[in-house]
N, C-alpha and C. Protein backbone atom coordinates (compact mmCIF):
# COMPACT_ATOMS: atom_id res chain seq x y z
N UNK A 1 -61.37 131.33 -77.26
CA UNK A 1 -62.23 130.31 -77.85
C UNK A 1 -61.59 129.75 -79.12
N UNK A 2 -60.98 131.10 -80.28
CA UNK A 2 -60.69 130.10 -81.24
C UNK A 2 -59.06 129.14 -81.16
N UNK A 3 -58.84 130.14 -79.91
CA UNK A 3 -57.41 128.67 -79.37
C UNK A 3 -57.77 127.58 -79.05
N UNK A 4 -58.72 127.23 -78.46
CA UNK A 4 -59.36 125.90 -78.13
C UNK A 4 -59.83 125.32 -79.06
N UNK A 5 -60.25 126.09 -80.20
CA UNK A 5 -60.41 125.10 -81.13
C UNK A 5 -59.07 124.84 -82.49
N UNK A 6 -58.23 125.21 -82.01
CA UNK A 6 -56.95 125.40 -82.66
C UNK A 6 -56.36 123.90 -81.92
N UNK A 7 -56.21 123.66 -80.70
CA UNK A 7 -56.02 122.82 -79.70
C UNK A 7 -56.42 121.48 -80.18
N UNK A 8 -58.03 121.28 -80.66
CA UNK A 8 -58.91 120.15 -80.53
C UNK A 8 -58.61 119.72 -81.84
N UNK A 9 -58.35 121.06 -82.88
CA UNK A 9 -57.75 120.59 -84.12
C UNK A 9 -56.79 119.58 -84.26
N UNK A 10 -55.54 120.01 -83.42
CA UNK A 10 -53.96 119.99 -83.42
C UNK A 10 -54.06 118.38 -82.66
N UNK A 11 -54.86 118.08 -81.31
CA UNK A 11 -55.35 117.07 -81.00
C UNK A 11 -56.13 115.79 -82.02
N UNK A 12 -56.72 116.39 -83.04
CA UNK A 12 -57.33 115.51 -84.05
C UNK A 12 -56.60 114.94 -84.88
N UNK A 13 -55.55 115.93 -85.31
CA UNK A 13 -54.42 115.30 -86.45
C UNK A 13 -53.69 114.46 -85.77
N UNK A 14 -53.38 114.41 -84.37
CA UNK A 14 -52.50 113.78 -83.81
C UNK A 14 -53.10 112.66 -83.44
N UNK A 15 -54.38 112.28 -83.23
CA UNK A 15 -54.96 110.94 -83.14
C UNK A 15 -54.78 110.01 -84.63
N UNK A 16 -55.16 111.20 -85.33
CA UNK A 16 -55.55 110.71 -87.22
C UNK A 16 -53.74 109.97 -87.40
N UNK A 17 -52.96 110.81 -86.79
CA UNK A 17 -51.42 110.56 -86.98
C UNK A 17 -51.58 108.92 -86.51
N UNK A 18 -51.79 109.14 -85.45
CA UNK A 18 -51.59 107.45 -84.52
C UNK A 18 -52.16 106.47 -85.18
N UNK A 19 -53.46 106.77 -86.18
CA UNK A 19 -54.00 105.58 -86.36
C UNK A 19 -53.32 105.10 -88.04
N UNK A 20 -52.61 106.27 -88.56
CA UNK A 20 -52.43 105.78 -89.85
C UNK A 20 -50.95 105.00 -89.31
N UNK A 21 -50.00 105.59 -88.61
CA UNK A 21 -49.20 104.58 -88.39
C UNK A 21 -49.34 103.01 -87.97
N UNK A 22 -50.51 103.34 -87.04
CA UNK A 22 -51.19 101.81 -86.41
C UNK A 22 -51.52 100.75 -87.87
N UNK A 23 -52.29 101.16 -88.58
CA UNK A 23 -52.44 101.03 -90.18
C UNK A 23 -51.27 100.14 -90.78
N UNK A 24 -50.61 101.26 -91.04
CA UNK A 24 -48.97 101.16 -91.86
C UNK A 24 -48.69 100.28 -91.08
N UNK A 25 -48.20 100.19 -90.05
CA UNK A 25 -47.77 99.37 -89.26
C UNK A 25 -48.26 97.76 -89.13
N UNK A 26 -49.51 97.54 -88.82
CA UNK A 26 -50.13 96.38 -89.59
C UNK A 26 -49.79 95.95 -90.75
N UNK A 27 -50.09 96.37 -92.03
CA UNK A 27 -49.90 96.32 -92.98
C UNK A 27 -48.53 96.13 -93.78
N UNK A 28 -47.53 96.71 -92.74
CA UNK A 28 -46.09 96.23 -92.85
C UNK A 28 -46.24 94.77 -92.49
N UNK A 29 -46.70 94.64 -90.97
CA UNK A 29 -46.18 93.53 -90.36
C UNK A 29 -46.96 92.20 -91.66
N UNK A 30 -47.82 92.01 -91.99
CA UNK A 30 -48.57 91.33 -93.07
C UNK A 30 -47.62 91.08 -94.13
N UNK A 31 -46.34 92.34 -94.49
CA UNK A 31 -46.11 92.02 -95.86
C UNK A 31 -46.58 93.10 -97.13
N UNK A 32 -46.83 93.99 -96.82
CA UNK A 32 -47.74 95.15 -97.67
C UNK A 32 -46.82 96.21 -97.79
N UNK A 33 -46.42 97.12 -96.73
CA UNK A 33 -45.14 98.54 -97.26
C UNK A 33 -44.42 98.16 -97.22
N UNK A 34 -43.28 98.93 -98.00
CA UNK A 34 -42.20 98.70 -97.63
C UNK A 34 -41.75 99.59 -96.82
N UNK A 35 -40.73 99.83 -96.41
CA UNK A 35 -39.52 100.78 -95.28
C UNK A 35 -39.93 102.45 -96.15
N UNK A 36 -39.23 102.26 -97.34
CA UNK A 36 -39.27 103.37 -97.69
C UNK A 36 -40.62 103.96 -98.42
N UNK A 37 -41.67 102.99 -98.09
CA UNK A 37 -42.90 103.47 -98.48
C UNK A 37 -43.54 104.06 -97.31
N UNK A 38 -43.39 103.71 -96.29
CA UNK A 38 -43.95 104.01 -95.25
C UNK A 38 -43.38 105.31 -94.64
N UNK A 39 -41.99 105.50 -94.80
CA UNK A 39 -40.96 106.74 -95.04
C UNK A 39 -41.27 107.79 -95.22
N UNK A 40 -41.68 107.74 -96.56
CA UNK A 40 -42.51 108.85 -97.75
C UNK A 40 -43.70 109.12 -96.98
N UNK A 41 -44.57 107.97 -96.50
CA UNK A 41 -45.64 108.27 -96.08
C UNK A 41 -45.70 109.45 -94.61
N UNK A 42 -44.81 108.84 -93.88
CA UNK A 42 -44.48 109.94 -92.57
C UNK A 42 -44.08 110.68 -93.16
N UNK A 43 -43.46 110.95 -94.05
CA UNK A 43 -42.65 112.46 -94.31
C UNK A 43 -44.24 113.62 -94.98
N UNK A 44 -45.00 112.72 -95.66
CA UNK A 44 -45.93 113.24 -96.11
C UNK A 44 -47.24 113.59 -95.13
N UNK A 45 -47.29 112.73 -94.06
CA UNK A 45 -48.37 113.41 -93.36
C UNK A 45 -47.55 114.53 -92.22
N UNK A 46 -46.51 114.44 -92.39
CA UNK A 46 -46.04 115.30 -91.12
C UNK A 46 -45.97 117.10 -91.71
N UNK A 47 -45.29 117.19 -93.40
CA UNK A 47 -45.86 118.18 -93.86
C UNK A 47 -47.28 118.25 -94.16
N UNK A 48 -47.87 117.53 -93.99
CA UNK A 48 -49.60 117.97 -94.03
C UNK A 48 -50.05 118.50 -92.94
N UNK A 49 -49.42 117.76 -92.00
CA UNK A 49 -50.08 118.28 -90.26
C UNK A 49 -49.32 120.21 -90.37
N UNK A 50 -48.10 120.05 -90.40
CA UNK A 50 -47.51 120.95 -90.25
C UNK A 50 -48.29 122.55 -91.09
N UNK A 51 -48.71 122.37 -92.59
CA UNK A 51 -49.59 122.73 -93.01
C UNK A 51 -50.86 123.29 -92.44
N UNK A 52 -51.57 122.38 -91.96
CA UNK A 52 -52.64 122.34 -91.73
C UNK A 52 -52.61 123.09 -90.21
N UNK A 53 -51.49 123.09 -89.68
CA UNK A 53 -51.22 123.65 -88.18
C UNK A 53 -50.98 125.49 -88.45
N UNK A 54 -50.15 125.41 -89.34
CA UNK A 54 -49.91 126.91 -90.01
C UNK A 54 -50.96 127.90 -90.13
N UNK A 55 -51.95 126.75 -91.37
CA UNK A 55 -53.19 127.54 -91.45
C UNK A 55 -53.81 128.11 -90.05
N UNK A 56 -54.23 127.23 -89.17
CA UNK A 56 -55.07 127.18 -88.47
C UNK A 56 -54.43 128.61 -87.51
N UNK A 57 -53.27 128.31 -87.14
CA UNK A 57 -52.78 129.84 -86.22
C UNK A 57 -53.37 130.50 -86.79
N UNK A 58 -52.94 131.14 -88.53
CA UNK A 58 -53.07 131.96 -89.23
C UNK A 58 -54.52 132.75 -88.90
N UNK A 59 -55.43 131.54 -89.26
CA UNK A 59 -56.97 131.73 -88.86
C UNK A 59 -57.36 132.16 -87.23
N UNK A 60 -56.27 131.51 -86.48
CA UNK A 60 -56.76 132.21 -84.84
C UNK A 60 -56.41 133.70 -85.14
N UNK A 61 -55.13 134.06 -85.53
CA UNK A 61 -54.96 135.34 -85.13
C UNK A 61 -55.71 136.37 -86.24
N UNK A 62 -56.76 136.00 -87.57
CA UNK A 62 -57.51 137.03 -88.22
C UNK A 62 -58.72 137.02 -87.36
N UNK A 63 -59.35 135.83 -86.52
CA UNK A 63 -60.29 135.55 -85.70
C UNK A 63 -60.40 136.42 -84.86
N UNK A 64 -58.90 136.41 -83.57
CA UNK A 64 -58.53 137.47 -82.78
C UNK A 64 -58.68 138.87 -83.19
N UNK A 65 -58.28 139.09 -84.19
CA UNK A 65 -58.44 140.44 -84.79
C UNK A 65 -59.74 141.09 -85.43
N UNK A 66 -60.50 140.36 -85.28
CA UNK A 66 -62.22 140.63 -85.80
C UNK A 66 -62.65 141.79 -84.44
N UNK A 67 -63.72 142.75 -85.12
CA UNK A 67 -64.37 143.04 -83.96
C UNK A 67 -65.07 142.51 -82.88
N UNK A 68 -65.44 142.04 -82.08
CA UNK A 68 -66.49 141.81 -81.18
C UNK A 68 -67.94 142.27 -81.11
């Protein structure tokens, strides 16, 4: 169970991923980031996901390890 929700997590960031590029991406095409703003920006949500992915194992396997 708490893999599946490890899953729906890992699935959420990866939508949240798509739409900020969709974003950026607009917002380039307009005239708004630049190259290396948008750069920084992927480099920054990808250690956040990555983060946030860490935790979450971390949390399946103290979960796993609980009594029943």
């Amino acid at each position: 169970m708490a893999t599946e929700g490890l899953g729906a997590a890992l699935d959420r960031l990866e939508q949240a991923l798509a739409r900020v590029e969709g974003a950026v991406s607009a917002q380039e095409s307009r005239g708004g980031e630049t190259v290396e703003e948008l750069a920084l920006l992927k480099v920054r949500h990808r250690r956040l996901k990555d983060s946030v992915a860490q935790e979450l194992r971390q949390l399946d396997l103290l979960l796993a390890g609980l009594p029943k």
